[in-house]
C-alpha atoms as a PDB file:
ATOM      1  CA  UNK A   1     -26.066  28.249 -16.309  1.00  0.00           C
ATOM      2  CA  UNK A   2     -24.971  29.333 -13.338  1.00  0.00           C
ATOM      3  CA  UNK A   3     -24.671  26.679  -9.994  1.00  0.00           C
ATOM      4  CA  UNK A   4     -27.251  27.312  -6.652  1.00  0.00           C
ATOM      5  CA  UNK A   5     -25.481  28.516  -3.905  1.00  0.00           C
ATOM      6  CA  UNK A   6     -25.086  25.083  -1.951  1.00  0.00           C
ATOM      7  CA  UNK A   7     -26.505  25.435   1.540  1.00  0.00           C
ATOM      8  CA  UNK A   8     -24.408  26.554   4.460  1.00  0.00           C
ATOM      9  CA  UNK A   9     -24.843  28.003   7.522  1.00  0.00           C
ATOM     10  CA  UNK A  10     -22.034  29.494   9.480  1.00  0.00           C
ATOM     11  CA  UNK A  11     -21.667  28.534  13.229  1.00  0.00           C
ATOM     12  CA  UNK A  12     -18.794  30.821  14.149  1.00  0.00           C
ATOM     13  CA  UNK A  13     -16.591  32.892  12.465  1.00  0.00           C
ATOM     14  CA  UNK A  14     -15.374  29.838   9.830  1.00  0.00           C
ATOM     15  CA  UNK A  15     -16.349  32.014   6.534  1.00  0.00           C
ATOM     16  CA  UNK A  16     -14.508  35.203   7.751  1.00  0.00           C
ATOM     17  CA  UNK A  17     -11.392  32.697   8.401  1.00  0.00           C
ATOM     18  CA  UNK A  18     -11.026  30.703   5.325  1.00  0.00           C
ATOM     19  CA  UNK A  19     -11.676  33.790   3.441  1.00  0.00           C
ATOM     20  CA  UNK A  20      -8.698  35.297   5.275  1.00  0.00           C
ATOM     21  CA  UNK A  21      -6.581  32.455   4.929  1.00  0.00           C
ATOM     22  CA  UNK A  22      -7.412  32.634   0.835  1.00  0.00           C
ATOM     23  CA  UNK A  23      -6.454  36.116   0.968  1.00  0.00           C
ATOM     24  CA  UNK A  24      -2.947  35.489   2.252  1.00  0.00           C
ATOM     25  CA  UNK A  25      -3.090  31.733  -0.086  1.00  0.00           C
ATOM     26  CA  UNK A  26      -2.833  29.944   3.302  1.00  0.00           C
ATOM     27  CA  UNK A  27      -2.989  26.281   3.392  1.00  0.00           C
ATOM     28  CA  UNK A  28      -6.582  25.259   6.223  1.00  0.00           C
ATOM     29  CA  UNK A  29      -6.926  22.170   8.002  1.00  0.00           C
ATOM     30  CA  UNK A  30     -11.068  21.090   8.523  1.00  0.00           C
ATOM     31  CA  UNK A  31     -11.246  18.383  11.573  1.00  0.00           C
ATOM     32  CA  UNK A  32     -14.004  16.877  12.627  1.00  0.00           C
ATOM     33  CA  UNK A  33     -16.724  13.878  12.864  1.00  0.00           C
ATOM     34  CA  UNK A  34     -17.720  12.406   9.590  1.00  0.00           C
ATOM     35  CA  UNK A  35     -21.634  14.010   8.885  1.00  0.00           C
ATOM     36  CA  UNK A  36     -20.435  17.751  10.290  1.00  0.00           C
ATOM     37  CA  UNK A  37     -20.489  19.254   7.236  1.00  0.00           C
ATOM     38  CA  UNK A  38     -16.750  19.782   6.135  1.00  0.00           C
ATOM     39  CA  UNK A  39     -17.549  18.915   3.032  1.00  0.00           C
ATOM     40  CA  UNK A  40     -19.990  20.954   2.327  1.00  0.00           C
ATOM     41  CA  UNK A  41     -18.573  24.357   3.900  1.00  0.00           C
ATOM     42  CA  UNK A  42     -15.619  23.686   1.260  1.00  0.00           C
ATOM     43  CA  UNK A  43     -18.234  23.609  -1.468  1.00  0.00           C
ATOM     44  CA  UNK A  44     -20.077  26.882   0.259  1.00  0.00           C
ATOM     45  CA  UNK A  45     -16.644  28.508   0.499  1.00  0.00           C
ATOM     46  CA  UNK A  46     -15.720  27.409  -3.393  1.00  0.00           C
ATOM     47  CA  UNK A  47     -19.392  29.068  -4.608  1.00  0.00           C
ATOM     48  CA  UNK A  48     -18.652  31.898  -2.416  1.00  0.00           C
ATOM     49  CA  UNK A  49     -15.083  33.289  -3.492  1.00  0.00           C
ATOM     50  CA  UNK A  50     -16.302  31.835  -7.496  1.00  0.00           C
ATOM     51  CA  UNK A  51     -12.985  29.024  -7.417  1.00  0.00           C
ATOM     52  CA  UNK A  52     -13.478  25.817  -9.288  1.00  0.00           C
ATOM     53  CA  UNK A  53     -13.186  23.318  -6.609  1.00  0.00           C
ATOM     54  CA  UNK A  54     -10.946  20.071  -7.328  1.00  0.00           C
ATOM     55  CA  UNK A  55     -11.771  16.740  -5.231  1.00  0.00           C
ATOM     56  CA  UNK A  56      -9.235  14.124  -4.111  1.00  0.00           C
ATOM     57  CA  UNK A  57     -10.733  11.325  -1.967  1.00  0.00           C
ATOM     58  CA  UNK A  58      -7.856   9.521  -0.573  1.00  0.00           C
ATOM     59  CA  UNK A  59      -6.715   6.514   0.104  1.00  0.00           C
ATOM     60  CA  UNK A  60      -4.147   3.776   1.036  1.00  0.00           C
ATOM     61  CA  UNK A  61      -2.864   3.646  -2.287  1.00  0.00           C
ATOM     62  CA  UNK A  62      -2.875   7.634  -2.985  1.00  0.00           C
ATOM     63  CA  UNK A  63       0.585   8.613  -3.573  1.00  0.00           C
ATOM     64  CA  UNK A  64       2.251  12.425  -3.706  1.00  0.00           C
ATOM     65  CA  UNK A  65       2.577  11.577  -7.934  1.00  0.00           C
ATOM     66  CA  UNK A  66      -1.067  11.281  -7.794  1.00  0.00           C
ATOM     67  CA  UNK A  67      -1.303  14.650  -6.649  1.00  0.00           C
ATOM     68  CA  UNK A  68       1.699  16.744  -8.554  1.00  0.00           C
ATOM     69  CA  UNK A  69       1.645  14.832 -11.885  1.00  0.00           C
ATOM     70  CA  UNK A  70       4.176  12.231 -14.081  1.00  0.00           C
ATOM     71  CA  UNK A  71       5.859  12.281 -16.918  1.00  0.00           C
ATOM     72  CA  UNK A  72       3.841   9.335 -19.464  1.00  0.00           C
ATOM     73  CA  UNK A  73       5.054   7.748 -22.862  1.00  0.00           C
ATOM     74  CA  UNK A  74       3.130   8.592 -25.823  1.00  0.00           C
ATOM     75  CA  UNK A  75       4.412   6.986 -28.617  1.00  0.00           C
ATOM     76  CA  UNK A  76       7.701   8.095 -29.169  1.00  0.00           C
ATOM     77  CA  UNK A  77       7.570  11.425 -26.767  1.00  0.00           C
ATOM     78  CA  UNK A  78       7.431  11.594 -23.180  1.00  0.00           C
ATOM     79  CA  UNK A  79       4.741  13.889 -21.974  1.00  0.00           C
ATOM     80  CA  UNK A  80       4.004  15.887 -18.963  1.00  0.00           C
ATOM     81  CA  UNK A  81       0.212  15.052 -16.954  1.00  0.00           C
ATOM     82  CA  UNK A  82      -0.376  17.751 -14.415  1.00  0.00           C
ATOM     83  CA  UNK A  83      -1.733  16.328 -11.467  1.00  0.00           C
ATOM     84  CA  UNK A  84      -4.712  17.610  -9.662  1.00  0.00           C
ATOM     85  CA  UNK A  85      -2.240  19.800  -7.599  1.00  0.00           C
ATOM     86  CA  UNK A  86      -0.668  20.902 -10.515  1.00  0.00           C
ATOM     87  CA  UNK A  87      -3.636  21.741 -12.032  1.00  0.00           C
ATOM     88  CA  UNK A  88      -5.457  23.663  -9.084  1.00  0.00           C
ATOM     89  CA  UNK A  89      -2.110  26.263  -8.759  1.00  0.00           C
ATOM     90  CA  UNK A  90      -2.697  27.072 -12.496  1.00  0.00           C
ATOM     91  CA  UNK A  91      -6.270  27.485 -12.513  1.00  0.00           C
ATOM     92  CA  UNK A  92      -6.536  29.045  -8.931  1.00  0.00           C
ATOM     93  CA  UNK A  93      -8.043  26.220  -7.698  1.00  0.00           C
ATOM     94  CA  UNK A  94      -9.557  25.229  -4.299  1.00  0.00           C
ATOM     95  CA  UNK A  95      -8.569  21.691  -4.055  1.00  0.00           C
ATOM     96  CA  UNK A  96      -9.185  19.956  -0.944  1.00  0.00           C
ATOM     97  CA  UNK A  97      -8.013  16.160   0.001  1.00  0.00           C
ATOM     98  CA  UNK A  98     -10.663  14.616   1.411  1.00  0.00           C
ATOM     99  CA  UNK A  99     -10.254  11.921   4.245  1.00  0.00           C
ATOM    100  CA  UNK A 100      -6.654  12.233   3.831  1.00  0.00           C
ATOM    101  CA  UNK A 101      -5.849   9.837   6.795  1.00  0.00           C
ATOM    102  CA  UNK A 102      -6.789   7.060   4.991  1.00  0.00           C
ATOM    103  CA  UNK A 103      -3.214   7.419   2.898  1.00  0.00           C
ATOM    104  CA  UNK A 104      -0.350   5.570   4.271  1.00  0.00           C
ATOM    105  CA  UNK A 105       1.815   7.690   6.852  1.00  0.00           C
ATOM    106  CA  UNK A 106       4.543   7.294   4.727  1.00  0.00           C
ATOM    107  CA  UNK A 107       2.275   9.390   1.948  1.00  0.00           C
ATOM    108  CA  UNK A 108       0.968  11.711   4.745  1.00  0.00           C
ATOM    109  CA  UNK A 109       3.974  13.187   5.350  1.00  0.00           C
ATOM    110  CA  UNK A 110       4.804  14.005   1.903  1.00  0.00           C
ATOM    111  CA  UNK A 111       1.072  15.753   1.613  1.00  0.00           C
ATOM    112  CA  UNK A 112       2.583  17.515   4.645  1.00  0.00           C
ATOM    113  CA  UNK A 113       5.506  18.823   2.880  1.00  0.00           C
ATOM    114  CA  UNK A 114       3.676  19.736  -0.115  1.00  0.00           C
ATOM    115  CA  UNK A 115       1.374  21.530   1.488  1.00  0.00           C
ATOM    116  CA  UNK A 116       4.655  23.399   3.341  1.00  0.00           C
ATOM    117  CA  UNK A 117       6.671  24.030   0.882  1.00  0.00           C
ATOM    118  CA  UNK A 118       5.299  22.742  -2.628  1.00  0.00           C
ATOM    119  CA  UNK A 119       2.512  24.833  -3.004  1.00  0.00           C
ATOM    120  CA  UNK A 120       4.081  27.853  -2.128  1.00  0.00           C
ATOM    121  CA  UNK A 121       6.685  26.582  -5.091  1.00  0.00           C
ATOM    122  CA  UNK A 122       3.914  25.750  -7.570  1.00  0.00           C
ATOM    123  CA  UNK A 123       1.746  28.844  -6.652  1.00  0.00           C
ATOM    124  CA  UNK A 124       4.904  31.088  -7.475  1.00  0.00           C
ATOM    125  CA  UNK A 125       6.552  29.369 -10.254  1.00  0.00           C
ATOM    126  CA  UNK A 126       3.041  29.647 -12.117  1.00  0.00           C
ATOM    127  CA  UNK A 127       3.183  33.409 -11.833  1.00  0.00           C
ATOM    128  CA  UNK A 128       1.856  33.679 -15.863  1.00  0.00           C
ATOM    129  CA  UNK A 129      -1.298  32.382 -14.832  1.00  0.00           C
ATOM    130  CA  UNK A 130      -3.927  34.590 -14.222  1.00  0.00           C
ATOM    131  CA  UNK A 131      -4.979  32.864 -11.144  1.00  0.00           C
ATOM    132  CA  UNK A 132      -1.810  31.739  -9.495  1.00  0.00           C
ATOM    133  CA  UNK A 133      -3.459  31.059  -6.252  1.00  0.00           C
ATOM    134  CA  UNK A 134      -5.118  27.963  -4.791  1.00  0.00           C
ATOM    135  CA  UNK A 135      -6.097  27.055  -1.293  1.00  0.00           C
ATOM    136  CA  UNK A 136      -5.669  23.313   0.076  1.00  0.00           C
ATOM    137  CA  UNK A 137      -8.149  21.336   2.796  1.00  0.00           C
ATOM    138  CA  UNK A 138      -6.882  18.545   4.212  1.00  0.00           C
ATOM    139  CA  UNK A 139     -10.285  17.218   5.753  1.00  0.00           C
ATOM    140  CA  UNK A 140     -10.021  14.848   8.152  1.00  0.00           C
ATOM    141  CA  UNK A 141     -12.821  12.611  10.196  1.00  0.00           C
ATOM    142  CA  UNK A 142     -11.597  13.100  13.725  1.00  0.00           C
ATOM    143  CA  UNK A 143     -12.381   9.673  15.067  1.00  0.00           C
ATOM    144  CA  UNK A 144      -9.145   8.576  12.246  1.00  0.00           C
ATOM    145  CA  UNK A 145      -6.946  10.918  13.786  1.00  0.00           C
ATOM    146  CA  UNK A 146      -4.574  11.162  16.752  1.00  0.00           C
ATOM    147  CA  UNK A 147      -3.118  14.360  18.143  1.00  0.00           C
ATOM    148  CA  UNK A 148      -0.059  13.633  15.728  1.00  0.00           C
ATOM    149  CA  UNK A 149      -2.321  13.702  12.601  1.00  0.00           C
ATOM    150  CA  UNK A 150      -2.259   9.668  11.603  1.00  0.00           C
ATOM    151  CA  UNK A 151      -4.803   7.248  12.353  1.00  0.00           C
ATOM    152  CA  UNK A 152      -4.989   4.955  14.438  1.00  0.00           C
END
C-alpha cells in the first residue's frame, strides 16, 4: 500500500533546493525553532524524490559508531553491523540526524567530518549498489545553537 503524501507547504524556494542539493548528493543543514516544521519538510522531501527515510534522534550519549557501524562477536566470528549511515549510502537513503546538538561537541565534530568527508567515501565505495546516493539533515532547534554550531 502505498504512503499519503505527508502535508507540506513550501514557503520559498526550499523544495527546488534540497532537490538540487540531492541531485549533486549534497549534504543540507535545516535550522530553526522547534514546531517549524523541519521535520516534516524532510518527510515531504523523502515522499517526494520516493527515498526511504532513516531517523537518528540524538543525544548526549550518540557516538560516530552509532552512526557508521561495529564490528560484534557472534559466537566464534566477528561480524560486521552497518550502522544507520552505513545503511542509508547502500540503500540511497535520506537519513537525517535529528536535534543533533544535543550530542557532545566532542561527537559533533566527528558528525561534521563525516558528513565532509565520510559520506562522500561511503557513497563512492558502495558504487555496486543500485542506489549509491543518500542525502544527510542535520536538523537543528535554533534556540540550542550558537553561530559556531554547539549549544549553549
Amino acid at each position: 500500500m502505498t504512503q499519503p503524501t505527508p502535508f507540506y507547504v513550501p514557503i520559498h524556494k526550499e523544495v527546488e533546493i534540497f532537490e538540487h542539493a540531492a541531485k549533486n548528493k549534497l549534504p543540507i543543514l535545516l535550522k530553526g525553532p522547534t514546531g517549524t516544521g523541519k521535520s516534516r519538510f524532510v518527510e515531504f522531501m523523502a515522499h517526494t524524490l520516493k527515498r526511504k527515510l532513516i531517523t537518528i534522534s540524538c543525544h548526549e550519549e550518540t557516538s560516530s559508531t552509532d552512526l557508521i557501524g561495529r564490528f560484534i562477536i557472534k559466537g566464534a566470528e566477528t561480524l560486521w553491523l552497518d550502522g544507520p549511515l552505513t545503511t542509508a549510502a547502500k540503500q540511497g537513503s535520506i537519513i537525517y540526524l535529528d536535534e543533533v546538538a544535543e550530542a557532545r561537541p566532542d561527537e559533533l565534530w566527528r558528525f561534521i567530518h563525516l558528513l565532509i568527508t565520510g559520506a562522500n567515501c561511503l557513497s563512492t565505495s558502495l558504487e555496486k549498489h543500485s542506489k549509491p546516493m543518500m542525502i544527510l539533515c542535520l536538523l537543528l532547534p535554533l534556540t540550542r545553537v550558537t553561530n559556531a554550531g554547539i549549544k549553549n
